[in-house]
N, C-alpha and C. Protein backbone atom coordinates (compact mmCIF):
# COMPACT_ATOMS: atom_id res chain seq x y z
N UNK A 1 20.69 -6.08 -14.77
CA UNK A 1 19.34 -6.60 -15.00
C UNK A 1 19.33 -8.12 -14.94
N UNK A 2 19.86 -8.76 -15.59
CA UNK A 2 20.82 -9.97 -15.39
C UNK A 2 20.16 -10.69 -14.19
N UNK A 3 21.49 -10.22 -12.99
CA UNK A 3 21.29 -10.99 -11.57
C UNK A 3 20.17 -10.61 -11.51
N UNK A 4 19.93 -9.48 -11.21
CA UNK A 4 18.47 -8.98 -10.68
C UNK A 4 17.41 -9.67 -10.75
N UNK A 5 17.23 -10.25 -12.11
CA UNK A 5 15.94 -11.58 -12.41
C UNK A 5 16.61 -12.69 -12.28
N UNK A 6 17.64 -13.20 -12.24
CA UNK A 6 17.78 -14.27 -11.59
C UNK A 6 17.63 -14.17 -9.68
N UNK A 7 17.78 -13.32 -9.18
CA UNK A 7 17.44 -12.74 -7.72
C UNK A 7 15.82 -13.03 -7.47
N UNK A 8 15.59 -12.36 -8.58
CA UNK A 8 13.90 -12.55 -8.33
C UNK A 8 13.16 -13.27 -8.04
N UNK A 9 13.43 -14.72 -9.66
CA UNK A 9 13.37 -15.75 -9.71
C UNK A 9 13.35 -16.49 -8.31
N UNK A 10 15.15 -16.55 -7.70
CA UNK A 10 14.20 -17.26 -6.62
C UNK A 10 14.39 -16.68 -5.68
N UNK A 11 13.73 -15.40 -5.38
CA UNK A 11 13.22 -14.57 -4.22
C UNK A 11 11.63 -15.07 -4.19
N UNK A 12 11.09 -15.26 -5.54
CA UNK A 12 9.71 -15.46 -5.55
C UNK A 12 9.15 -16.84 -4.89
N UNK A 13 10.28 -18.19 -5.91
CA UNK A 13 9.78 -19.20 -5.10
C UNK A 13 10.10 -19.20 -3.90
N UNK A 14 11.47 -18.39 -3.35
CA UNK A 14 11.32 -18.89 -1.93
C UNK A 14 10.11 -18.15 -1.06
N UNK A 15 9.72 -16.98 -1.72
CA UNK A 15 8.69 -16.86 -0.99
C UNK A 15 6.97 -17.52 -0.99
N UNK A 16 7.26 -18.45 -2.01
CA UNK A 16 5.97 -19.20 -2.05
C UNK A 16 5.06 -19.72 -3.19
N UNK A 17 6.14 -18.77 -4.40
CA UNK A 17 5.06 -18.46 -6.00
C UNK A 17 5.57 -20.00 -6.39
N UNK A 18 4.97 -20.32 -7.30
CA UNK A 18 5.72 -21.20 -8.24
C UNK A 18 6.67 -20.82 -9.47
N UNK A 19 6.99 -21.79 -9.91
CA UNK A 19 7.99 -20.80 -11.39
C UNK A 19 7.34 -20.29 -12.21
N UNK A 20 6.07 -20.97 -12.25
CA UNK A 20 5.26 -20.42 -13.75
C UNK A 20 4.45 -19.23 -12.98
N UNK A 21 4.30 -18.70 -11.47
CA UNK A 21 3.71 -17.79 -11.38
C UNK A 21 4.79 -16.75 -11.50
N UNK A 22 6.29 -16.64 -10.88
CA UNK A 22 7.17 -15.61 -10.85
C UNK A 22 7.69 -15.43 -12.53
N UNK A 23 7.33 -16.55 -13.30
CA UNK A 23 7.50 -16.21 -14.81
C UNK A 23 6.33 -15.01 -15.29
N UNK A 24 5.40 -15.60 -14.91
CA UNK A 24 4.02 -14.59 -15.67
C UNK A 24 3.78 -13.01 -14.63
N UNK A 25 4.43 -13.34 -13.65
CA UNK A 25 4.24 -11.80 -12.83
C UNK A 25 6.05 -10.96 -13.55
N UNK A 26 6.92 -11.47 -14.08
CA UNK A 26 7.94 -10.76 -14.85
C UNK A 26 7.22 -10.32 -16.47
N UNK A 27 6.55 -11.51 -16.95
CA UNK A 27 5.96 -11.02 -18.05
C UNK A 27 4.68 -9.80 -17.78
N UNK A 28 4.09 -9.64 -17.23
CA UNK A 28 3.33 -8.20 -17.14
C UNK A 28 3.64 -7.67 -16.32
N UNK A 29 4.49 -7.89 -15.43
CA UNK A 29 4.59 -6.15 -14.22
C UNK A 29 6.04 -5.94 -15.08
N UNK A 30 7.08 -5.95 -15.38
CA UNK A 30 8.63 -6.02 -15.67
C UNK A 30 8.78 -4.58 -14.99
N UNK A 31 8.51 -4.73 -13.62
CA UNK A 31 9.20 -3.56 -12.61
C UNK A 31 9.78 -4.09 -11.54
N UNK A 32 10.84 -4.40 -11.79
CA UNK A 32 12.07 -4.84 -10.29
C UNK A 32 11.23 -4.75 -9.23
N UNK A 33 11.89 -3.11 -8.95
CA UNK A 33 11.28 -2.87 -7.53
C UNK A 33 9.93 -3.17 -7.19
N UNK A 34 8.95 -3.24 -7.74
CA UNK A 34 7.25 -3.58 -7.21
C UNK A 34 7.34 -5.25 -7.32
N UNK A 35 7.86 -5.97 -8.01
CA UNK A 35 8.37 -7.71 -8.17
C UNK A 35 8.69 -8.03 -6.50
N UNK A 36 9.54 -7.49 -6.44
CA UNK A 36 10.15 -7.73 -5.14
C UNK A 36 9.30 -7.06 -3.82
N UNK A 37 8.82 -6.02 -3.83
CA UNK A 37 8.07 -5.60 -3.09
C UNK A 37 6.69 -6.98 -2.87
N UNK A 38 6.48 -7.26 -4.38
CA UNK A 38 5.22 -8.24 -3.69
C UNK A 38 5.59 -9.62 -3.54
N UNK A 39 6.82 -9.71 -3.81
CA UNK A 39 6.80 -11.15 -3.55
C UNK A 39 7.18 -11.10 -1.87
N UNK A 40 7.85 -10.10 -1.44
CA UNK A 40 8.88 -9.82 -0.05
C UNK A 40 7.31 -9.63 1.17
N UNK A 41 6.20 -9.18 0.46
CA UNK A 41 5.04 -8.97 1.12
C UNK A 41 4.26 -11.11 1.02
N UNK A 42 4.10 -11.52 -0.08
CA UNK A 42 3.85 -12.82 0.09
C UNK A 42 4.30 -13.64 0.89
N UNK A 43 6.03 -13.31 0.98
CA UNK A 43 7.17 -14.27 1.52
C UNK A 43 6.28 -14.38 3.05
N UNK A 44 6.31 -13.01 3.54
CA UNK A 44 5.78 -12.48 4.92
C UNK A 44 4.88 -13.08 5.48
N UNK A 45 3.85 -13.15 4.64
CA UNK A 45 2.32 -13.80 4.74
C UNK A 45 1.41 -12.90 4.81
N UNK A 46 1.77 -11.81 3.89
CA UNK A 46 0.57 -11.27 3.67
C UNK A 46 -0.30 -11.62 2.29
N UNK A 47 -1.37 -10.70 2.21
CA UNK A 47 -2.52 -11.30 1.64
C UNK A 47 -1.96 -10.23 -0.10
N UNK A 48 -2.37 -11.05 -0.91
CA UNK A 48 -2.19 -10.75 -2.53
C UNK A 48 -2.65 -9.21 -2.84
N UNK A 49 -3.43 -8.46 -2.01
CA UNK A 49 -4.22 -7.06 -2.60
C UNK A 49 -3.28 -6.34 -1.62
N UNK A 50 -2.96 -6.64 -0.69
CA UNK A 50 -1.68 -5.60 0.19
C UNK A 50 -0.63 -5.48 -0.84
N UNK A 51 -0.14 -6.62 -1.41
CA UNK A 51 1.13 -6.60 -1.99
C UNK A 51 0.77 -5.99 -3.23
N UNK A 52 0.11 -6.51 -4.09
CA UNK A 52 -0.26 -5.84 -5.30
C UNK A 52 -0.29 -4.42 -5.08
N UNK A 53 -1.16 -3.68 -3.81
CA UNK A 53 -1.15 -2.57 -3.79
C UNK A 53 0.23 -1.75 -3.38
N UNK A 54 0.78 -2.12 -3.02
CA UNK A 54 2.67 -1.74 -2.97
C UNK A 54 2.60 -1.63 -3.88
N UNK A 55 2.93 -2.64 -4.23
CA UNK A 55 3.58 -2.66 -6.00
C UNK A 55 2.94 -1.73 -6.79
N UNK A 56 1.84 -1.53 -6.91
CA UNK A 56 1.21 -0.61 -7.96
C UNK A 56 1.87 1.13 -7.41
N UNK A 57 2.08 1.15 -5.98
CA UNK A 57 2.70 2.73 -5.27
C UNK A 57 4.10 2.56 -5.71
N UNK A 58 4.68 1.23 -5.26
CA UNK A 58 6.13 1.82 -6.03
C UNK A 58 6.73 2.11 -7.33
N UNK A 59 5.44 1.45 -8.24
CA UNK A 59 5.44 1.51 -9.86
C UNK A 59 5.13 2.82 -10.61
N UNK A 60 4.65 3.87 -9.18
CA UNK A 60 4.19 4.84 -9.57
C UNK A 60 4.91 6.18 -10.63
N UNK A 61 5.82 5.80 -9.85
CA UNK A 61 6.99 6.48 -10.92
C UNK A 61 7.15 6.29 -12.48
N UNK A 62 6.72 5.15 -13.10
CA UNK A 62 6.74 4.96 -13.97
C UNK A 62 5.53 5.39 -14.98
N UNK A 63 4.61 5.98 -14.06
CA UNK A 63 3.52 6.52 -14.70
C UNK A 63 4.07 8.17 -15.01
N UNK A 64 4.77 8.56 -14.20
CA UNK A 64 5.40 9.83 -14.30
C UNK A 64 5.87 9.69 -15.62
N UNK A 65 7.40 8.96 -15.81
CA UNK A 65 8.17 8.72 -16.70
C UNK A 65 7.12 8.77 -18.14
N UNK A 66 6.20 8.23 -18.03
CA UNK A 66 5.48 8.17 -19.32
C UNK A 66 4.69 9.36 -19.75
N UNK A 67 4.28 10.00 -18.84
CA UNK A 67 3.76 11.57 -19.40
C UNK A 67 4.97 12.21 -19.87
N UNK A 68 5.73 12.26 -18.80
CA UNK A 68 7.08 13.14 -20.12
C UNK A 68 7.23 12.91 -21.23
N UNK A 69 7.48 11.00 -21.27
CA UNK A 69 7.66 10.58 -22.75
C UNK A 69 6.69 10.64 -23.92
N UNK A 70 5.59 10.76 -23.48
CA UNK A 70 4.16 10.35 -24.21
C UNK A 70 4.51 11.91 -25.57
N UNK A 71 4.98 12.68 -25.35
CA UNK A 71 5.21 13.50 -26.78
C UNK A 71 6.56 13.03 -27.53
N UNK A 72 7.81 12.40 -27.26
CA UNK A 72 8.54 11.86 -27.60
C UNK A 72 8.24 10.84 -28.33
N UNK A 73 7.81 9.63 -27.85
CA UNK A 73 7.31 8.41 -28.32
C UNK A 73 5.98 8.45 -29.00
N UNK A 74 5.59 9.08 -28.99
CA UNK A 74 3.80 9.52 -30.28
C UNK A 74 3.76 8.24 -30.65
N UNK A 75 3.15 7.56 -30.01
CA UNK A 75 1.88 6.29 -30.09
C UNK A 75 0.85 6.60 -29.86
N UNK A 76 -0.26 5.71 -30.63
CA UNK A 76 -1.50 5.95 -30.70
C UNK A 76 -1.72 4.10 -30.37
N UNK A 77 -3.31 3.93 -29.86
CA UNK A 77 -3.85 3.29 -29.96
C UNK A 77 -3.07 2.22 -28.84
N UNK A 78 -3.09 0.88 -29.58
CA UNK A 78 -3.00 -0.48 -28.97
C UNK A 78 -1.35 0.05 -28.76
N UNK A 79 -0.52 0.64 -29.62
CA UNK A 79 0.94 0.32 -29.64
C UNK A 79 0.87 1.11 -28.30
N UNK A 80 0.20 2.21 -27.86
CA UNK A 80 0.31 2.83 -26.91
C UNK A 80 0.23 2.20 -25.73
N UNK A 81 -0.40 1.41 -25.30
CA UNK A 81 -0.95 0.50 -24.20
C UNK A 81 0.54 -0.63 -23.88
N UNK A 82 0.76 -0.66 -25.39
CA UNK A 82 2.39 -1.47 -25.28
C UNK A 82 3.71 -0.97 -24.91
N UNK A 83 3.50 0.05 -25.28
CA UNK A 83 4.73 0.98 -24.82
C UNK A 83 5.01 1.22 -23.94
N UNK A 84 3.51 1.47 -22.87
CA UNK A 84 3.43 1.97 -21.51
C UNK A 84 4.34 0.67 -20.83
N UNK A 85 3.77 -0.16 -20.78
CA UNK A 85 4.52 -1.53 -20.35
C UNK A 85 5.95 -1.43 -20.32
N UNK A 86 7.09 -0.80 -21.59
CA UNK A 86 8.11 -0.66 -21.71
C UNK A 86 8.90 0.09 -20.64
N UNK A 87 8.25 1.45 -19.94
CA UNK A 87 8.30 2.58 -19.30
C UNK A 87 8.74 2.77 -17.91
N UNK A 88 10.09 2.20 -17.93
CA UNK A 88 10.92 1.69 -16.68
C UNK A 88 11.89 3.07 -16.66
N UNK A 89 12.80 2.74 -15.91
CA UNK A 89 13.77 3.68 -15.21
C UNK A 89 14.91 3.70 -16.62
N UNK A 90 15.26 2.22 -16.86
CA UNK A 90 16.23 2.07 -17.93
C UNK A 90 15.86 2.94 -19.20
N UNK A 91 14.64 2.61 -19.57
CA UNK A 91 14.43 3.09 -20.91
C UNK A 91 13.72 4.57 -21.06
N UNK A 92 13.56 4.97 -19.93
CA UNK A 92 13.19 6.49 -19.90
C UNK A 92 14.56 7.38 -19.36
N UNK A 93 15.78 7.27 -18.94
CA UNK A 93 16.80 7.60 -19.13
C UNK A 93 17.39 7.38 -20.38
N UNK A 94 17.48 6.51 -21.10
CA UNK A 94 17.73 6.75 -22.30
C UNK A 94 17.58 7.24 -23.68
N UNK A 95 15.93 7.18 -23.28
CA UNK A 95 15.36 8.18 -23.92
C UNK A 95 15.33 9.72 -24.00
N UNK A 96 15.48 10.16 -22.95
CA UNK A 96 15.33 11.69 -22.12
C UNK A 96 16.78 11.96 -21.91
N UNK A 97 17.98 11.11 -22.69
CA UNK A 97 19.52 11.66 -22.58
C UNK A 97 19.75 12.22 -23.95
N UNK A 98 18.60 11.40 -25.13
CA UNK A 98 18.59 12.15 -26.56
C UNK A 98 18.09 13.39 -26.75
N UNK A 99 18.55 13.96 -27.94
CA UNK A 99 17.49 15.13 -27.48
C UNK A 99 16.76 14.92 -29.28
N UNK A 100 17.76 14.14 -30.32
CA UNK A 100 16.32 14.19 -31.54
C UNK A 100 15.55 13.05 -31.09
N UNK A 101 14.10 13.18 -31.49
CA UNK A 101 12.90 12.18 -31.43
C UNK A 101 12.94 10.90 -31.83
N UNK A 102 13.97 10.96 -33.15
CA UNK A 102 14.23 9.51 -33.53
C UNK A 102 14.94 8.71 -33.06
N UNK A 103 16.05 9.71 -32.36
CA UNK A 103 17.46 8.51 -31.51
C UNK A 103 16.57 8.46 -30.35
N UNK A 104 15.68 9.10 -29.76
CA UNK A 104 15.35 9.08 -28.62
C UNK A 104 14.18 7.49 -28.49
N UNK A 105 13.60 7.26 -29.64
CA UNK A 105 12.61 6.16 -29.99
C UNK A 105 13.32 5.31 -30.01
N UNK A 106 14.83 4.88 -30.72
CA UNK A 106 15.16 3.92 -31.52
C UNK A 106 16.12 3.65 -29.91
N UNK A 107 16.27 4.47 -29.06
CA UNK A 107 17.03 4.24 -27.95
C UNK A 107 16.12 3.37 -27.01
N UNK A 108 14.73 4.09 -27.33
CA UNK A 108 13.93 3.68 -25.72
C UNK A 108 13.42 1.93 -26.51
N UNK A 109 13.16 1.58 -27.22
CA UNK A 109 12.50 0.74 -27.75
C UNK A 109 13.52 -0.62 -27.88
N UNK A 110 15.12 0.10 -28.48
CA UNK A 110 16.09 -0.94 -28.05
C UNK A 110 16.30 -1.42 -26.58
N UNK A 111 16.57 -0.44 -25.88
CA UNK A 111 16.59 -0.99 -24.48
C UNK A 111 15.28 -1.47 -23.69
N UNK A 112 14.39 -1.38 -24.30
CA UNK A 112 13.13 -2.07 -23.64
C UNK A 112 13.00 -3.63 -23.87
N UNK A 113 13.41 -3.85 -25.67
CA UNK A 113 13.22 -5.28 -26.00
C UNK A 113 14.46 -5.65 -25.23
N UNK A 114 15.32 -5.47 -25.12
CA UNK A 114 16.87 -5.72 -24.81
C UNK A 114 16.61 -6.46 -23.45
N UNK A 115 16.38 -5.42 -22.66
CA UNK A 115 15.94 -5.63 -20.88
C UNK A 115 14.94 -6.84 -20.93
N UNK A 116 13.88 -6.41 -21.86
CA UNK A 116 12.36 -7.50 -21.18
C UNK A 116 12.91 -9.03 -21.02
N UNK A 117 13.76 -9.14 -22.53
CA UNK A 117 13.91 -10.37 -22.87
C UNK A 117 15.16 -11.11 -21.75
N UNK A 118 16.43 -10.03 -21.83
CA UNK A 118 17.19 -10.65 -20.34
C UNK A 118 16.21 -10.94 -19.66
N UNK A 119 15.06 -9.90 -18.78
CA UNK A 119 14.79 -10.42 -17.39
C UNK A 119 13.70 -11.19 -17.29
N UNK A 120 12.98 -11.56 -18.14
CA UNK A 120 11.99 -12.74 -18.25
C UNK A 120 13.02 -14.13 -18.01
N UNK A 121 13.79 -14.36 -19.04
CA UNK A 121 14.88 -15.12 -19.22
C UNK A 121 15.50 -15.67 -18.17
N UNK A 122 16.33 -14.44 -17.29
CA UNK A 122 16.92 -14.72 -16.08
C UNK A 122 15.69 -14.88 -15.08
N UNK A 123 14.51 -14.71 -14.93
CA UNK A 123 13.74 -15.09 -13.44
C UNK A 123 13.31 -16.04 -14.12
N UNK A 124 13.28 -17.12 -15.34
CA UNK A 124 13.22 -18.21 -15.22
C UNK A 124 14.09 -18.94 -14.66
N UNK A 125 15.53 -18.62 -14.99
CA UNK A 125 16.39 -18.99 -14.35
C UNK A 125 16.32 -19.22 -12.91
N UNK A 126 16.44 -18.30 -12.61
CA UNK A 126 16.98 -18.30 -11.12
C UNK A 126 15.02 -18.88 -10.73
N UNK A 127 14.40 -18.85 -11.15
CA UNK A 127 12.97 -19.44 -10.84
C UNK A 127 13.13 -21.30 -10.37
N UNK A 128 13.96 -21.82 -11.84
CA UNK A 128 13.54 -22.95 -12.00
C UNK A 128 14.71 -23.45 -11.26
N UNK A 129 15.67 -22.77 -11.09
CA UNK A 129 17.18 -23.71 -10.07
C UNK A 129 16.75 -23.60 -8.54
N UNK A 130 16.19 -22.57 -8.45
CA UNK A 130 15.91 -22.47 -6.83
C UNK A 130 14.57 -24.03 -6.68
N UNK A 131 13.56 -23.76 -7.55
CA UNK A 131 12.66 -24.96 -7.38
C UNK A 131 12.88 -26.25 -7.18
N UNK A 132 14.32 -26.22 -7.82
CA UNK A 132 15.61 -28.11 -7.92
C UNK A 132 15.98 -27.98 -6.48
N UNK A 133 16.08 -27.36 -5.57
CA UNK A 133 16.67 -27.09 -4.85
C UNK A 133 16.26 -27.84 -3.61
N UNK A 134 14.53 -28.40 -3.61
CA UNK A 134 13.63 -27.90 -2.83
C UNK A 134 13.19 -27.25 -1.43
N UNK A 135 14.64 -27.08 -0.80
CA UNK A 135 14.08 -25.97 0.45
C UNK A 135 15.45 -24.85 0.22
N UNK A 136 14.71 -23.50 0.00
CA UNK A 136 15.45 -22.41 -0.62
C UNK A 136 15.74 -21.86 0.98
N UNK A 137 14.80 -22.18 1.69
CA UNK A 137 15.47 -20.94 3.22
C UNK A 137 16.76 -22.04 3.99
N UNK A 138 17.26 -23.52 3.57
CA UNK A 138 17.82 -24.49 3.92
C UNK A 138 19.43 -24.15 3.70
N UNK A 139 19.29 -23.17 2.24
CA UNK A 139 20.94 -22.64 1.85
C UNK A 139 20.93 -21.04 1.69
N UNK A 140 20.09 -20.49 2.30
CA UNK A 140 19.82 -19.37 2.63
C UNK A 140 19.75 -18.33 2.04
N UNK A 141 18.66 -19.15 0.66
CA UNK A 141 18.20 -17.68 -0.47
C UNK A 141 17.16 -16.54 -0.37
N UNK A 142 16.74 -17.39 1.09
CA UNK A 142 15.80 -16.48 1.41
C UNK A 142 16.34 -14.58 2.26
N UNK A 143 17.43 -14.62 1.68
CA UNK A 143 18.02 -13.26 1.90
C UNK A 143 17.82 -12.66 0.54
N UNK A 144 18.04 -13.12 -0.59
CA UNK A 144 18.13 -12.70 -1.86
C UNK A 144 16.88 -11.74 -2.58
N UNK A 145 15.92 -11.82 -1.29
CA UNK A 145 14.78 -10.86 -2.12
C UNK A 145 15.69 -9.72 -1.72
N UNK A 146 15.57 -9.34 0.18
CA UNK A 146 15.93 -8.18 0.76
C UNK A 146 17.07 -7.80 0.43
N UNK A 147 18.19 -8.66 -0.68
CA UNK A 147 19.37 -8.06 -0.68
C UNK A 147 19.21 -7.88 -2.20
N UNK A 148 18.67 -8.16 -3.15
CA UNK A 148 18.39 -7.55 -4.30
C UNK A 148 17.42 -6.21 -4.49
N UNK A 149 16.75 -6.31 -3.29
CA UNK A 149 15.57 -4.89 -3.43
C UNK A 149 16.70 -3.80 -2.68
N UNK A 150 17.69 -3.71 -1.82
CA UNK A 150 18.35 -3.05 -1.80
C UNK A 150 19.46 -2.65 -2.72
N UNK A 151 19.60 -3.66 -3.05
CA UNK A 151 20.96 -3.35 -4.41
C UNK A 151 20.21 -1.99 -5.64
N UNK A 152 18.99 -2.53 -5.74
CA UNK A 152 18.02 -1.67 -6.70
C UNK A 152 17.70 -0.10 -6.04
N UNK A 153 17.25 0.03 -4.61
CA UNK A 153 17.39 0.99 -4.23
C UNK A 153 18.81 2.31 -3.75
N UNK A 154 19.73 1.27 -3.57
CA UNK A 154 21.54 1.95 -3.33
C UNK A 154 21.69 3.02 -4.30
N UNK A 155 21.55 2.88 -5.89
CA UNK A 155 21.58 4.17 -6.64
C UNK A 155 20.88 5.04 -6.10
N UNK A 156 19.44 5.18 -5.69
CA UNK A 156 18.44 5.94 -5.23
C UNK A 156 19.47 6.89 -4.30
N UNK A 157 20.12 6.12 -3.56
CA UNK A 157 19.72 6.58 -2.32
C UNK A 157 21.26 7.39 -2.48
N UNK A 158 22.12 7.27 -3.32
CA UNK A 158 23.14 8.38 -3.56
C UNK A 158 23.00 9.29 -5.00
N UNK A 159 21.51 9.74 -4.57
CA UNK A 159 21.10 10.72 -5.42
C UNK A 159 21.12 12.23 -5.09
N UNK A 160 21.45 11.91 -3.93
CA UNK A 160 21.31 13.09 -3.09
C UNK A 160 20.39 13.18 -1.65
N UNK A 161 20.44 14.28 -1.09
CA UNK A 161 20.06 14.17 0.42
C UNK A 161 18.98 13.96 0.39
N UNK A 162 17.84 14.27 -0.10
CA UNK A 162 16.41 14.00 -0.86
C UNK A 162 15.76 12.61 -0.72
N UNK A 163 16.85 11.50 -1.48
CA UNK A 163 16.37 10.83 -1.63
C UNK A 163 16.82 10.13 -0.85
N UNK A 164 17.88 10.38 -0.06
CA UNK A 164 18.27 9.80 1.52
C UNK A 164 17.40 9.81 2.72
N UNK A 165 16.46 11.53 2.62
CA UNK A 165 15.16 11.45 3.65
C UNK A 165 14.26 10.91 2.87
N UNK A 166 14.13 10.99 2.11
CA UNK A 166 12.51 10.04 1.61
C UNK A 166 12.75 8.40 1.86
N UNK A 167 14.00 7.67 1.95
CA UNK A 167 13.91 6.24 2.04
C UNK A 167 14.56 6.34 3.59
N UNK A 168 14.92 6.88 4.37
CA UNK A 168 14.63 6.77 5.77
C UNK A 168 12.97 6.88 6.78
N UNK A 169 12.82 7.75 5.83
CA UNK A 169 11.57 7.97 6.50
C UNK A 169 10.32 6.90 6.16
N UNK A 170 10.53 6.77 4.84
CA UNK A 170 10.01 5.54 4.44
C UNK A 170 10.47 3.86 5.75
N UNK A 171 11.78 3.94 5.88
CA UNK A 171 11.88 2.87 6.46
C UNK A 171 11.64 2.70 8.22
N UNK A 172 11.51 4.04 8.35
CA UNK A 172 10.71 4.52 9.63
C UNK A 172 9.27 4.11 10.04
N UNK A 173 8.53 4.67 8.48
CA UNK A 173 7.26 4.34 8.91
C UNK A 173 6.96 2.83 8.80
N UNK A 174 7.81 1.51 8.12
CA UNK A 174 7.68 0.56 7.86
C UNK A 174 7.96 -0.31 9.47
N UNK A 175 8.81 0.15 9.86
CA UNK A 175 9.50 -0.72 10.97
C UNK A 175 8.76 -0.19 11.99
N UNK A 176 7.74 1.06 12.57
CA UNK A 176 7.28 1.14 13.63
C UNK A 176 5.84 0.82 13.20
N UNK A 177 5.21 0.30 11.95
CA UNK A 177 4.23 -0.12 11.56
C UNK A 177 3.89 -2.12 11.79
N UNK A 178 5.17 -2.39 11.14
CA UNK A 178 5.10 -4.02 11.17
C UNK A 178 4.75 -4.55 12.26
N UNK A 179 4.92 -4.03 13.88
CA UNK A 179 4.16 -5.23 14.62
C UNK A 179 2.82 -4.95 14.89
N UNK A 180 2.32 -3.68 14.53
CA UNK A 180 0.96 -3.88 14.69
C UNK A 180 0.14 -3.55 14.01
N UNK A 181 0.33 -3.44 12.18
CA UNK A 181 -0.75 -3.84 11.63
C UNK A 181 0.08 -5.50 10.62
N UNK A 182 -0.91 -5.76 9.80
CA UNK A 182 -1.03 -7.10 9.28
C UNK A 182 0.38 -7.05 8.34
N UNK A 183 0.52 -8.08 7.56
CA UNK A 183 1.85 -8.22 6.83
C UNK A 183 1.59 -7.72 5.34
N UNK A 184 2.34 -6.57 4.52
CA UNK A 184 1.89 -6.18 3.54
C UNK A 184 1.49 -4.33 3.62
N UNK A 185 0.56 -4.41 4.95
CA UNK A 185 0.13 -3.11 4.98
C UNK A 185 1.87 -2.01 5.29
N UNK A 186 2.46 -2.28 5.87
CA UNK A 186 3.53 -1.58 6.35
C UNK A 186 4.39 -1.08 4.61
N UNK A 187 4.56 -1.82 3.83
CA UNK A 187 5.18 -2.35 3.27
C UNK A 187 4.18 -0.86 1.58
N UNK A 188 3.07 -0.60 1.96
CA UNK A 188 2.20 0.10 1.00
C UNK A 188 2.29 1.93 1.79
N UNK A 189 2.45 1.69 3.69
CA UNK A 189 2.51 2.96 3.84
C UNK A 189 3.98 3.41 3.50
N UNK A 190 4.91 2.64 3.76
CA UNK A 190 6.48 2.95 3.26
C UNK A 190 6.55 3.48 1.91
N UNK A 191 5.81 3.31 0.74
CA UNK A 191 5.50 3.39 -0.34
C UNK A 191 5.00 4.57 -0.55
N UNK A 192 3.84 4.74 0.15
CA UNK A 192 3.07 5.72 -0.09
C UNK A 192 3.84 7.35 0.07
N UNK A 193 4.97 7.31 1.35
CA UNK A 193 5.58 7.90 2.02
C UNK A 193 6.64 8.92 1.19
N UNK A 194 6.59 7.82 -0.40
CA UNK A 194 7.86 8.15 -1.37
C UNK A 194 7.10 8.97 -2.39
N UNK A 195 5.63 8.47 -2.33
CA UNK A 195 5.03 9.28 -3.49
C UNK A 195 5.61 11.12 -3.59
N UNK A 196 5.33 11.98 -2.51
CA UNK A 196 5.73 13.25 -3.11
C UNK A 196 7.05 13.28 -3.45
N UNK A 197 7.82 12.49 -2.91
CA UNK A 197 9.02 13.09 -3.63
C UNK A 197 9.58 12.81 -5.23
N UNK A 198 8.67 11.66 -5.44
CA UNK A 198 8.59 10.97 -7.06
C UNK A 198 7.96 12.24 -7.61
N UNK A 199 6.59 12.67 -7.44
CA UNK A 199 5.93 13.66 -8.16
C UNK A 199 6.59 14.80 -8.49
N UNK A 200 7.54 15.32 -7.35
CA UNK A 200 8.28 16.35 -7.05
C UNK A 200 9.77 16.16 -8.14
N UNK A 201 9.94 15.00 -8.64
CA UNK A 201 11.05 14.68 -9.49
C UNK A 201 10.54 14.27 -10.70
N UNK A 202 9.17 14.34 -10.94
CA UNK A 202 8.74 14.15 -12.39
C UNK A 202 9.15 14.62 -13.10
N UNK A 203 10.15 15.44 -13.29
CA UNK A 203 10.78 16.01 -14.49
C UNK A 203 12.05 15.33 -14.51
N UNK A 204 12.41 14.27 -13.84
CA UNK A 204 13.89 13.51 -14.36
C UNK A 204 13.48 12.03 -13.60
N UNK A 205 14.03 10.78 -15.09
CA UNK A 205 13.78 9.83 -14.66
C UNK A 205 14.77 9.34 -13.49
């Protein structure tokens, strides 16, 4: 988690954000993969509602993760709205490896504060050194989005044969899409492409 937000950090400025924007997009999205998806869509030159809309398809999973959990974790109200936020890959495996309710809370809630606070932390980091820098594609960080969004996907993809055709095919429809529609759109049908097989795995984070 660590590198990863320091990766981010300056994956973002080199693609264009400032530090205080790749700080405040870690403080409310804290989803790797959709971070990188929209900053890798900005870098490009596409437009802010393409990328956002990635990001919200590849985050989708995490809406899964939270219906399972939502009888585990029994929040009500505002804490509920907070929790959801928590509801990543990390902390819904750890949750869903307990099987009493209380280790399963005291698991998901440790590793949520645990994570947020590393990776806010580290994409300041790696935010504010890349900005000292001032030309990031000059020492060639501008690889560091595409090679951190793969590092994040590599587990995926030795999950089994499954999830080997869903991110080929995904990268199929991306690469015969990019030269002829706009920058961003390719990047939401690749996305979209993954949805059944997420739905289809809603029962394991």
């Amino acid at each position: 988690m660590g590198v990863s937000g320091l990766a981010f950090g300056a994956a973002a400025v080199t693609a264009g954000l400032t530090v205080a924007q790749a700080c405040v997009l870690s403080l409310v999205t804290f989803t790797g993969a959709s971070q990188f998806a929209l900053a890798g869509v900005i870098g490009g030159g596409g437009g802010l509602v393409a990328g956002t809309l990635g990001a919200v398809l590849l985050g989708g999973r995490n809406a899964l993760y939270g219906m399972r959990l939502a009888r585990t974790l029994a929040v009500r109200g505002w804490r509920r709205l907070v929790t959801a936020h928590a509801v990543i890959d990390e902390t819904a495996a750890v949750a869903t490896a307990r099987r009493d309710p209380a280790a399963a809370r005291a698991g998901f809630y440790t590793t949520a504060i645990s994570l947020y606070l590393a990776w806010n932390a580290t994409t300041l980091l790696g935010a504010a050194g890349t900005a000292r820098l001032g030309d990031p594609d000059a020492v060639g960080l501008d690889v560091l989005g595409p090679a951190a969004f793969l590092a994040l996907l590599w587990p995926r993809l030795r999950e089994g044969r499954s999830a080997a055709r869903v991110a080929v095919a995904a990268a199929v429809i991306a690469v015969a899409a990019t030269p002829v529609l706009p920058p961003g759109v390719p990047v939401m049908l690749a996305a979209a492409a993954a949805l059944p097989a997420l739905i289809g795995r809603r029962g394991t984070p």
